[in-house]
Protein backbone atom coordinates (compact mmCIF):
# COMPACT_ATOMS: atom_id res chain seq x y z
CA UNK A 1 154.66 -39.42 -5.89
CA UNK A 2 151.92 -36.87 -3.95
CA UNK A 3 151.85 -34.57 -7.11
CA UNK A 4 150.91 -38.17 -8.93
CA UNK A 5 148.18 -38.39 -6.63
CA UNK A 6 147.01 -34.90 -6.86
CA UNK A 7 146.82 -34.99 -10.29
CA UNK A 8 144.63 -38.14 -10.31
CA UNK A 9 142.63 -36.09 -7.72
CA UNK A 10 142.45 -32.79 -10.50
CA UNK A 11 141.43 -34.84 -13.18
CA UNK A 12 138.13 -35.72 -11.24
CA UNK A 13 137.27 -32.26 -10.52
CA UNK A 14 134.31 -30.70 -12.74
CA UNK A 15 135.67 -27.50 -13.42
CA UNK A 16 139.08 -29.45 -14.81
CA UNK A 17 137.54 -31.99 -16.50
CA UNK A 18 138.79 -32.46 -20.46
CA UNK A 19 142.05 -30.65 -20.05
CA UNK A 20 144.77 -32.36 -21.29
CA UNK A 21 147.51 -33.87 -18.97
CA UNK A 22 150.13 -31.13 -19.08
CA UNK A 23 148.21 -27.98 -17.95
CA UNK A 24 147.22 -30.71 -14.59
CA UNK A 25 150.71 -31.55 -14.33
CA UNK A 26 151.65 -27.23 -14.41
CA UNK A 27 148.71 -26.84 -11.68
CA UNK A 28 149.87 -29.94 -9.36
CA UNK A 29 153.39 -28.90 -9.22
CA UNK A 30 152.85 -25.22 -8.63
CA UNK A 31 150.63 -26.93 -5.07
CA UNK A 32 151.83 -27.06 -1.71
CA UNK A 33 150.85 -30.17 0.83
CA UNK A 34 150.33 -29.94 3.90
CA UNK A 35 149.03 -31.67 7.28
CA UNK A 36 146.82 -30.01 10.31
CA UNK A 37 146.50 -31.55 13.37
CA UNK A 38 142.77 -32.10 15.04
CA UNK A 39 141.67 -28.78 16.14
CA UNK A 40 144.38 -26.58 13.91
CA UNK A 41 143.07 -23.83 12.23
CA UNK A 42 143.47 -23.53 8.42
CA UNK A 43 142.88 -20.06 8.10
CA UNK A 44 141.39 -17.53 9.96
CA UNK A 45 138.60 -15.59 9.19
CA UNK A 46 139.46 -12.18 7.84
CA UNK A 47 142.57 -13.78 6.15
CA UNK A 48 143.74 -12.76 2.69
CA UNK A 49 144.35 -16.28 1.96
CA UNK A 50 145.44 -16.70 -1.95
CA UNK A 51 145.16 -20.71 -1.99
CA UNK A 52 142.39 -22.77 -3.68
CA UNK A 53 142.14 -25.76 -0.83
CA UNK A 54 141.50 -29.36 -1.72
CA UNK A 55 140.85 -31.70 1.22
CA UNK A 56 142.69 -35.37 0.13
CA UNK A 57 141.50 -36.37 3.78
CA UNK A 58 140.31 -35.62 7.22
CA UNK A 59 137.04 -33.61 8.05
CA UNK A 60 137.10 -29.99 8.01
CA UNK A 61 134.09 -27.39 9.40
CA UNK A 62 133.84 -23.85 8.33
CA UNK A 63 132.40 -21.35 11.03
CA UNK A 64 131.65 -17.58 12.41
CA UNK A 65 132.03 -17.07 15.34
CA UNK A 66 130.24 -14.34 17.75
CA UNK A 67 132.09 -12.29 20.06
CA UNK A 68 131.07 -14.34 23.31
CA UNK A 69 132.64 -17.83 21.47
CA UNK A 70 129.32 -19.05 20.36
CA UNK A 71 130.15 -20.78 17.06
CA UNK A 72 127.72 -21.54 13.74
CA UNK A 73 128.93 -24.19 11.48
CA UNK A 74 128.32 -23.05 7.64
CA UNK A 75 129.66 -26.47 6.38
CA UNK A 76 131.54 -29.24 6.82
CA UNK A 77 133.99 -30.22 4.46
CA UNK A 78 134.69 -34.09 3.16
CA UNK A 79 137.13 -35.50 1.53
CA UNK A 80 137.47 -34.52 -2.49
CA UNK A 81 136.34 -31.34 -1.96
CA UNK A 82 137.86 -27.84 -2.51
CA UNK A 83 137.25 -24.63 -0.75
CA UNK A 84 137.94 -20.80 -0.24
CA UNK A 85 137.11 -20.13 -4.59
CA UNK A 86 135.31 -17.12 -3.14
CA UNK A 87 138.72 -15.02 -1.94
CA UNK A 88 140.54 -16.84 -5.31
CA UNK A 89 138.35 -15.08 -7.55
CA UNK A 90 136.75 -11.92 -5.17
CA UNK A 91 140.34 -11.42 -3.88
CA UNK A 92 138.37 -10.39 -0.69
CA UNK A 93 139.47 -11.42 3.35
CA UNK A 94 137.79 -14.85 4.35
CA UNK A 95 134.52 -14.55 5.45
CA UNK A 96 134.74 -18.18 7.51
CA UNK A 97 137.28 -19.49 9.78
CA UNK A 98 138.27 -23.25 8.43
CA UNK A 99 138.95 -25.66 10.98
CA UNK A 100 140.27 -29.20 10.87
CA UNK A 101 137.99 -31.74 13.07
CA UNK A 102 140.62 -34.94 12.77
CA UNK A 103 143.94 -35.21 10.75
CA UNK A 104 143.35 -33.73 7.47
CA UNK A 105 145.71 -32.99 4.73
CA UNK A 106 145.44 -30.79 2.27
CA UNK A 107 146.76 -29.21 -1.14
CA UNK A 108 147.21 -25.72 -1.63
CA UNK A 109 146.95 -24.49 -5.38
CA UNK A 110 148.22 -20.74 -5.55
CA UNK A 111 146.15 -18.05 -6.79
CA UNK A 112 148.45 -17.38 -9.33
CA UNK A 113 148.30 -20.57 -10.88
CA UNK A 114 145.15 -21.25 -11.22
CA UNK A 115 144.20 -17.70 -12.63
CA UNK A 116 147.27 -18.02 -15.23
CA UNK A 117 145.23 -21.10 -15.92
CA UNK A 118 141.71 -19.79 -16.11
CA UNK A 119 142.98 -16.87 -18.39
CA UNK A 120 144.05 -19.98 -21.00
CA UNK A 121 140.54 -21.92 -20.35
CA UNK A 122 138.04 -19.72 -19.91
CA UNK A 123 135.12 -21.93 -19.16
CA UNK A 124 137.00 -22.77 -15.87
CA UNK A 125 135.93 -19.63 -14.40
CA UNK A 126 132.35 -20.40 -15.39
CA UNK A 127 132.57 -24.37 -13.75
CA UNK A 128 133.91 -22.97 -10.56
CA UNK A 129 131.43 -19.95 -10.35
CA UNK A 130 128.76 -23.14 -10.64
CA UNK A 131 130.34 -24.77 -8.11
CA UNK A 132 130.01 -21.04 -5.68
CA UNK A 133 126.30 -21.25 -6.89
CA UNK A 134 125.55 -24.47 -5.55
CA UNK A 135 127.33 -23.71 -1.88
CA UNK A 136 125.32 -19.99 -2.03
CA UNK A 137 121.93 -21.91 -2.28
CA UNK A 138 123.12 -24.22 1.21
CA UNK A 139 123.83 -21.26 2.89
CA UNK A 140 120.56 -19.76 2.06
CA UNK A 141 118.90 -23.32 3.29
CA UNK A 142 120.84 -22.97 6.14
CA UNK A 143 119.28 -19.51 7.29
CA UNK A 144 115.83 -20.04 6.12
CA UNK A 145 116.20 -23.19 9.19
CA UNK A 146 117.81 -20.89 11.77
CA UNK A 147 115.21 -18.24 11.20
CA UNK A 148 111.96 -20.45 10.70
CA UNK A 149 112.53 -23.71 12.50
CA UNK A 150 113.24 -24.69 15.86
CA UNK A 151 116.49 -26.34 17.39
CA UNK A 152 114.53 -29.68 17.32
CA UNK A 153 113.26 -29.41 13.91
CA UNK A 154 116.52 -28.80 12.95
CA UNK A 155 118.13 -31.42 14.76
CA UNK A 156 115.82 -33.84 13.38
CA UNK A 157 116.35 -32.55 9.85
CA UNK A 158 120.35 -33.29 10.42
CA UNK A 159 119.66 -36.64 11.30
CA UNK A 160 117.76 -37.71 8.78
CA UNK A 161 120.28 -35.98 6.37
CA UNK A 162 123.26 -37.85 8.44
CA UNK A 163 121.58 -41.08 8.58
CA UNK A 164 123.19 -44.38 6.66
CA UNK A 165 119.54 -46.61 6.67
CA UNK A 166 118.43 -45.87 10.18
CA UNK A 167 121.66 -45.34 12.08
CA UNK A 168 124.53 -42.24 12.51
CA UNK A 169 128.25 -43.66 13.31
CA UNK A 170 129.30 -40.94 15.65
CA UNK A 171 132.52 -39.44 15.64
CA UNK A 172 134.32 -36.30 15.30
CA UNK A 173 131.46 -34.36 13.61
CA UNK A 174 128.52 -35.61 15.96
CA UNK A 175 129.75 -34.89 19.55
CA UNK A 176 126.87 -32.79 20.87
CA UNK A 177 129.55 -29.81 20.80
CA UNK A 178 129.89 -29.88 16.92
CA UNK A 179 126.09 -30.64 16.52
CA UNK A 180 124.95 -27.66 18.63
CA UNK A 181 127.45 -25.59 16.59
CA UNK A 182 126.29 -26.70 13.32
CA UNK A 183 122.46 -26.06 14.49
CA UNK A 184 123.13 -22.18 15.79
CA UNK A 185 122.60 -23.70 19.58
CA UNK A 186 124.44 -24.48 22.56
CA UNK A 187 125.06 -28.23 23.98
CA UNK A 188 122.74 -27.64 27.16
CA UNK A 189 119.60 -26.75 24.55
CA UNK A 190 120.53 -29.57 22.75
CA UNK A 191 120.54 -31.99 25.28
CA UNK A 192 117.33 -31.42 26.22
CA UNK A 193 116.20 -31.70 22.64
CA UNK A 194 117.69 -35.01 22.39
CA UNK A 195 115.93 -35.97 25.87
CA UNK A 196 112.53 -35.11 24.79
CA UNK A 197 112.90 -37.06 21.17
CA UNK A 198 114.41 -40.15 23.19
CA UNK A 199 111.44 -39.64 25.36
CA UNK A 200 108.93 -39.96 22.69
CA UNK A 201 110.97 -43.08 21.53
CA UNK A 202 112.09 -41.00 18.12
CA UNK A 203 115.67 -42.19 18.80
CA UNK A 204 118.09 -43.68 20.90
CA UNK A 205 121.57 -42.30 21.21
CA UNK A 206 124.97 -43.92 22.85
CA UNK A 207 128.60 -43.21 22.52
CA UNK A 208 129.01 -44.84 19.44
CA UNK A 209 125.73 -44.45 17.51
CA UNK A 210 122.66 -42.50 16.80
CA UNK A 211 119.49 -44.60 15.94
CA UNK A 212 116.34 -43.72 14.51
CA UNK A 213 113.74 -45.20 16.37
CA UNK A 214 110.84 -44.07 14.22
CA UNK A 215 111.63 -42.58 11.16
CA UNK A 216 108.41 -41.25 10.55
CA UNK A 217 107.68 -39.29 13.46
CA UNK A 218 111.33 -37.62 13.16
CA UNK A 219 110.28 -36.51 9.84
CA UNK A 220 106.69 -34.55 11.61
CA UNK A 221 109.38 -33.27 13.86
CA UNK A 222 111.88 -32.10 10.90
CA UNK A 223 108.82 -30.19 9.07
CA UNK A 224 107.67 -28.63 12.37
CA UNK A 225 107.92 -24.49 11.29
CA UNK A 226 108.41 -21.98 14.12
CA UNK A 227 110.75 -21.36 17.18
C-alpha cells in the first residue's frame, strides 16, 4: 500500500513526469520509508548520504551551524518536496544538516536506482539539475539579505512572504527560535525587532498568530537596505 502511494507521489514530480508506469513502480520499490521524530536529525552535515529524500509529511529545515551553536536556516522543507540531489549527482559529503521540525516521514530512493534510471532517461538528469538551479538562485537571495539588509528588514520580508491575507498561523516553524535561525540572528535581537515593529503598530503578535497591522509600512521596512 505505501509504495502505491509513493508512486502516486513520483508521478507528480517534474523531473518524472511522462514515464511510463513500470520504470515508477522499479524506483518506488527499490525506496525505503521511514519516520523521524520532532527534533531527529536526518542526516548530518558532512554525511555521504546516497538517498534522494522526498518529504510525504512533516516540516523539515536545512541548516549550518557555527562552532559556538549559532544556527542559519538555508530552507525549510514542505511537504512534496525532495532534497539532498546535490550529493546524488556530485557524490560529495552534505553540505547542510537536515532536521525534522514535527513528525515527518519520508522516502528514501537509493542512489543506485535512480542513476540506473537516469542512464535509461536522460533528460532526467537535465529536470533535476533545473530543479538544483532554482534552489542555487534562493540561496543566493538568501545571502544578498544577510549581507545587505538588516535583521528587521529581513524579518519583515519573512512575514510578508509567510503571510496567508494578513495573518501567520504560528507553529513549529515560527517560534522566535526557528525565526532568528532562519534570519542569521539570535532570539534576544529578534525580540527587540519585533518590539519596535509592534511599537510602531506594524504588527501584533500572540501565541497563536502573527498579524499584520499595516501592510504597507512592513513593506518600507522589508525594502530598508543596510545593517
Amino acid at each position: 500500500m505505501q509504495t502505491d502511494i509513493l508512486i502516486k507521489r513520483l508521478q507528480t514530480f517534474e523531473f518524472l513526469r511522462g514515464l511510463d508506469h513500470e520504470p515508477l513502480a522499479q524506483l518506488a520499490k527499490s525506496a525505503m520509508w521511514k519516520i523521524f521524530a520532532p527534533d531527529a536529525v536526518v542526516f548530518w552535515e558532512g554525511d555521504s548520504e546516497s538517498n534522494l529524500y522526498y518529504l510525504q509529511y512533516g516540516l523539515l529545515k536545512v541548516l549550518k551551524s557555527s562552532p559556538d551553536g549559532r544556527e542559519q536556516v538555508l530552507r525549510l522543507i514542505s511537504p512534496g518536496e525532495t532534497f539532498n540531489e546535490v550529493v546524488i549527482l556530485a557524490k560529495r559529503p552534505n553540505p547542510a544538516t537536515a532536521v525534522a521540525l514535527e513528525e515527518s516521514g519520508i522516502w528514501l530512493i537509493p542512489r543506485k536506482a535512480l542513476e540506473e534510471l537516469v542512464l535509461a532517461h536522460p533528460q532526467i538528469a537535465l529536470q533535476i539539475i533545473e530543479n538544483m538551479a532554482d534552489k542555487f538562485i534562493d540561496l543566493v537571495s538568501l545571502v544578498a539579505d544577510l549581507s545587505l539588509k538588516s535583521v528587521k528588514a529581513r524579518f519583515a520580508k519573512l512575514l510578508l512572504e509567510q503571510a496567508d491575507g494578513d495573518v501567520i498561523e504560528r507553529g513549529s516553524s515560527t517560534t522566535q527560535i526557528e525565526m532568528a535561525s532562519r534570519l542569521g540572528t539570535v532570539p534576544d535581537v529578534l525580540s527587540r525587532v519585533i518590539r519596535e515593529l509592534t511599537k510602531a503598530g506594524i504588527i501584533e503578535m500572540d501565541k497563536h498568530h502573527i498579524r499584520i497591522l499595516d501592510r504597507e509600512g512592513l513593506v518600507e521596512q522589508a525594502m530598508i537596505q543596510g545593517k
